[in-house]
N, C-alpha and C. Protein backbone atom coordinates (compact mmCIF):
# COMPACT_ATOMS: atom_id res chain seq x y z
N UNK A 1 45.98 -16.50 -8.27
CA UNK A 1 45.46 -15.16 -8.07
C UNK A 1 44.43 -14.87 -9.16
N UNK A 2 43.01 -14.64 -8.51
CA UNK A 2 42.31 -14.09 -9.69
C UNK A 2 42.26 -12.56 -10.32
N UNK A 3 42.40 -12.79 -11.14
CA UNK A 3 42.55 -10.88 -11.87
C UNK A 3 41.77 -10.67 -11.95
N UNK A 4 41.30 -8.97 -12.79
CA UNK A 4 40.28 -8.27 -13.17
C UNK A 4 39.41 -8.70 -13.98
N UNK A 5 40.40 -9.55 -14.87
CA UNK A 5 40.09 -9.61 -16.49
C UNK A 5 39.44 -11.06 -16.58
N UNK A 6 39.01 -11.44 -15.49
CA UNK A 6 38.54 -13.41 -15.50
C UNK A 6 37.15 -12.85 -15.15
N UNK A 7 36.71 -13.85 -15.90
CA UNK A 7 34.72 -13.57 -16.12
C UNK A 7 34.08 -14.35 -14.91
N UNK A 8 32.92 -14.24 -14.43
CA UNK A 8 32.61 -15.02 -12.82
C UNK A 8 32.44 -16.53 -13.27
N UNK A 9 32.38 -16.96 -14.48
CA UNK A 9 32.17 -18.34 -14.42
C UNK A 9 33.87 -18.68 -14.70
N UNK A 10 34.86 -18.06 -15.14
CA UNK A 10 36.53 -18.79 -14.49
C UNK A 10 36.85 -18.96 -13.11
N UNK A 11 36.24 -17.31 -12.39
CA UNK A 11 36.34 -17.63 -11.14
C UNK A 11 35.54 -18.71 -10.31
N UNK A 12 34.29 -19.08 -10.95
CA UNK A 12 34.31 -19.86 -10.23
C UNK A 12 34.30 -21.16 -10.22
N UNK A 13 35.14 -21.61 -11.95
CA UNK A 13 35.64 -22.77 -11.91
C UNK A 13 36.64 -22.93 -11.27
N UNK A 14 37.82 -21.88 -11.25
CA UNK A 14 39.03 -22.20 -10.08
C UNK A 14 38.19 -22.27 -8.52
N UNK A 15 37.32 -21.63 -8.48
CA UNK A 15 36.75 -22.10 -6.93
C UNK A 15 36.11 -23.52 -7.21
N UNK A 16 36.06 -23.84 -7.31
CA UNK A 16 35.28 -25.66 -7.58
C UNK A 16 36.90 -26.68 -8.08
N UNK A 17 37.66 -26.07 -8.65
CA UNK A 17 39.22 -26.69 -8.29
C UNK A 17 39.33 -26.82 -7.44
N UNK A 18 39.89 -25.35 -7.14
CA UNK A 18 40.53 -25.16 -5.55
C UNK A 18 39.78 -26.49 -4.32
N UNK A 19 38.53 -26.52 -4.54
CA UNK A 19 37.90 -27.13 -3.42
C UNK A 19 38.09 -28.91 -3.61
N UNK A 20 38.06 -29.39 -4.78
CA UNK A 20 38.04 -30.27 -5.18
C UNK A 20 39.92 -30.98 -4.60
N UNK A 21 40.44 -30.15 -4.68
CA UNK A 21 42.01 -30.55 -4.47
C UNK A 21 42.21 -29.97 -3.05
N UNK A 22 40.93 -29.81 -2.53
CA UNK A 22 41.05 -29.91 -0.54
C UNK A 22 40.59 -30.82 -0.34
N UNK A 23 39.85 -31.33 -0.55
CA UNK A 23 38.62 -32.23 -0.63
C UNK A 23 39.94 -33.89 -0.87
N UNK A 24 40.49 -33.57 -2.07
CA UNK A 24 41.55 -34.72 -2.04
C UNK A 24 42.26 -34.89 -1.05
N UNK A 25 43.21 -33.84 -0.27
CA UNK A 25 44.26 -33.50 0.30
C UNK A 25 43.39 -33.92 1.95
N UNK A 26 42.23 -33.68 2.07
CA UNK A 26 42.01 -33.50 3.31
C UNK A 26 41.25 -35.18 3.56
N UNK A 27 40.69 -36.02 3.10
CA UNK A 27 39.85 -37.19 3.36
C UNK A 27 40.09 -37.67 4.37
N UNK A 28 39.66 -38.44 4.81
CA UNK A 28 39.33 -39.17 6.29
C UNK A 28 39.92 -40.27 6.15
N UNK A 29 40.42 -40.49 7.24
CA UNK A 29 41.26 -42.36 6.99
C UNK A 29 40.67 -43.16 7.53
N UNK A 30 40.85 -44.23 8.12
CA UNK A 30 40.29 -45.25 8.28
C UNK A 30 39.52 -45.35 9.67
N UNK A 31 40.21 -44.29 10.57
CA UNK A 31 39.92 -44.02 11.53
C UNK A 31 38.96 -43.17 12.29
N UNK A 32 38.75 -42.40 10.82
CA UNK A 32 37.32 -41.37 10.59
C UNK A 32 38.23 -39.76 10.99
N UNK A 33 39.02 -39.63 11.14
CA UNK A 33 39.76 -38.33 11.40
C UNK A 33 40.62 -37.92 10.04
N UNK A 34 40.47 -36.67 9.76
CA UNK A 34 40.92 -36.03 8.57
C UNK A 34 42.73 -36.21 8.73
N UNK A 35 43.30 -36.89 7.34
CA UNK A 35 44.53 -37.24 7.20
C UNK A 35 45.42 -35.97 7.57
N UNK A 36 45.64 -35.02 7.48
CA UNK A 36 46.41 -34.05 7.30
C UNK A 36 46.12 -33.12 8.96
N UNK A 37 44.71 -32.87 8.98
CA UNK A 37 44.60 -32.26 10.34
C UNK A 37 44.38 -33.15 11.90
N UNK A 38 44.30 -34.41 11.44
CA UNK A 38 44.16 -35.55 11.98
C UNK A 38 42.90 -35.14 13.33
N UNK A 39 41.65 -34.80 12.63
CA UNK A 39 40.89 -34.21 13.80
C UNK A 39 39.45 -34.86 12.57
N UNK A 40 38.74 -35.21 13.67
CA UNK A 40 37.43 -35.79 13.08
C UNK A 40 36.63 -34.52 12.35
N UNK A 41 35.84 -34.64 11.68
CA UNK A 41 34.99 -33.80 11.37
C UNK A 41 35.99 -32.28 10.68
N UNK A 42 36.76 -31.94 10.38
CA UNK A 42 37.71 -31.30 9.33
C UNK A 42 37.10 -30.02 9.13
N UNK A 43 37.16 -28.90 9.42
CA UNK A 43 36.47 -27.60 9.18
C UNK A 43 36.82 -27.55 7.86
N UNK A 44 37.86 -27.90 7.44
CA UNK A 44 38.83 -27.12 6.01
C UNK A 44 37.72 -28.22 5.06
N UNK A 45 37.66 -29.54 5.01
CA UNK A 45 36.81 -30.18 4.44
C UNK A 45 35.47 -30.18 4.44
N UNK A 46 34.92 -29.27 5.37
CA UNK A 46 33.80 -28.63 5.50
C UNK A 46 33.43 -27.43 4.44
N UNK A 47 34.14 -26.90 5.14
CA UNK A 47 34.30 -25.16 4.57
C UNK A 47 34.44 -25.54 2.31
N UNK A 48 35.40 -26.78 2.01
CA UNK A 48 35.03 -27.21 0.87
C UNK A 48 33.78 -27.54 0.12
N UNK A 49 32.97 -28.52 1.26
CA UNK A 49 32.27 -29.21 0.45
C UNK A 49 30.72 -27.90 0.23
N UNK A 50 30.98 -26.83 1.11
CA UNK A 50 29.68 -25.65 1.32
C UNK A 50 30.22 -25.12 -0.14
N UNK A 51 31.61 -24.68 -0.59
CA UNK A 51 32.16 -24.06 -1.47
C UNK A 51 31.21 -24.79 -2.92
N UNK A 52 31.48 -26.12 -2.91
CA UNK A 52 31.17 -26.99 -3.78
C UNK A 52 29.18 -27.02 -3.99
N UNK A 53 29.16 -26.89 -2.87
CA UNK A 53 27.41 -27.17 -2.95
C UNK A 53 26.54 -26.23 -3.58
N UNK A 54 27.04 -24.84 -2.99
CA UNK A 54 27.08 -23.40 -3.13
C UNK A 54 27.11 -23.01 -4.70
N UNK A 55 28.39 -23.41 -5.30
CA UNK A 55 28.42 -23.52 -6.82
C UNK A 55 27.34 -24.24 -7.70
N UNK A 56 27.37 -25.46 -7.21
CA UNK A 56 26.30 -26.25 -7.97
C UNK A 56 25.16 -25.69 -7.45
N UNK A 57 24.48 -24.96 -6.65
CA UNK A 57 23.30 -24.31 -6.77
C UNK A 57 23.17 -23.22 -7.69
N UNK A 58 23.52 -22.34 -7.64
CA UNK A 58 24.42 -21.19 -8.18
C UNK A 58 24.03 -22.02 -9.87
N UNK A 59 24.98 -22.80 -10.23
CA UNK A 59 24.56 -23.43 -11.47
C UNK A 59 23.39 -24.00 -11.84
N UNK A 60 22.22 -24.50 -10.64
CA UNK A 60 21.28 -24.97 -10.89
C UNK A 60 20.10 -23.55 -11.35
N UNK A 61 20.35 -23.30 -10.50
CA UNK A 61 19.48 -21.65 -10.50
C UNK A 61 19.69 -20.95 -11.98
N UNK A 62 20.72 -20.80 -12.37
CA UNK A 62 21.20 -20.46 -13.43
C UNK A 62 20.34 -20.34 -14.98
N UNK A 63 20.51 -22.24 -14.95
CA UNK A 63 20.13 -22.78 -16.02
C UNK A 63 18.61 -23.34 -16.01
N UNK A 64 17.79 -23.16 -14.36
CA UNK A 64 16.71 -23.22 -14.08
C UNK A 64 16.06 -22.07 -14.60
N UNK A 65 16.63 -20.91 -15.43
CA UNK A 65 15.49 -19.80 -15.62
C UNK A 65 14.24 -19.66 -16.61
N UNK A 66 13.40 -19.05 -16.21
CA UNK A 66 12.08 -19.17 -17.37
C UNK A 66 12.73 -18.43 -18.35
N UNK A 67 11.77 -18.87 -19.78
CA UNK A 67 11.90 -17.66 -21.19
C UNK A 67 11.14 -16.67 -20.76
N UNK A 68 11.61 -15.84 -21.76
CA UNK A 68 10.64 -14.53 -21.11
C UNK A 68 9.51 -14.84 -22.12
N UNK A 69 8.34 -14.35 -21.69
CA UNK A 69 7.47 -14.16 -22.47
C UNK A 69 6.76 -13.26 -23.14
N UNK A 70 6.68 -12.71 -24.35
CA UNK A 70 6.63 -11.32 -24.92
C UNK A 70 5.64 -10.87 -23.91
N UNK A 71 5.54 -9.11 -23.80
CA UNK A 71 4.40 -8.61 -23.27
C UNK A 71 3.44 -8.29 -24.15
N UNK A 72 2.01 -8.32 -23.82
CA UNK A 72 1.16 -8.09 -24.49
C UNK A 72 0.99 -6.40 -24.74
N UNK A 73 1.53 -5.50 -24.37
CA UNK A 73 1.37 -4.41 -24.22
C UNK A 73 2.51 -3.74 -24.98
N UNK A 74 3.69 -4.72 -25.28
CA UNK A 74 4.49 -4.20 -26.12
C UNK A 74 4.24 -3.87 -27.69
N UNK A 75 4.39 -3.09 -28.16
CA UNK A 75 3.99 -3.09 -29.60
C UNK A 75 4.84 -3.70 -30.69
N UNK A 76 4.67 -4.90 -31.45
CA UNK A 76 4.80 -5.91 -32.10
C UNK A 76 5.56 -4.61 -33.38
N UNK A 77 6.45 -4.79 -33.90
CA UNK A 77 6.80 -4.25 -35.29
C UNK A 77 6.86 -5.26 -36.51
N UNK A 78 6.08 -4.87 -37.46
CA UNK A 78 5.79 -5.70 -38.70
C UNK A 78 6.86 -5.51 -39.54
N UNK A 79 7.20 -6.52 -40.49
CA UNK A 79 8.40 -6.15 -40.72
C UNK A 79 7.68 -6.55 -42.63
């Protein structure tokens, strides 16, 4: 259960758990059909790997941001 008091990057390391331990639970066997739902193509292992992709964008975007660059119009204080 996530609480109030968890910052968005806990939540969404337990979401990148959570998915990661479907992702285990659900794999494909030899037969190409998901072990547990025994149905090809696995919504639940789906619905994971968007969870997963989703995050790592989310993180790419993140740490992709420009510096800011002072404005020229701001007035500089001399110190």
């Amino acid at each position: 259960m996530t609480g109030p008091l968890l910052s968005l990057a806990q939540i969404r390391n337990r979401l990148i758990l959570t998915a990661r331990t479907i992702l285990r639970d659900h794999r494909t066997g030899p037969n190409g059909r998901c072990r547990i739902c025994r149905t090809p193509g696995c919504t639940v292992a789906t619905a994971a790997r968007n969870v997963l992709d989703a995050a790592e964008e989310v993180q790419q975007r993140s740490t992709a941001t420009q510096p800011t660059t002072p404005d020229r119009d701001d007035p500089q204080q001399s110190g």
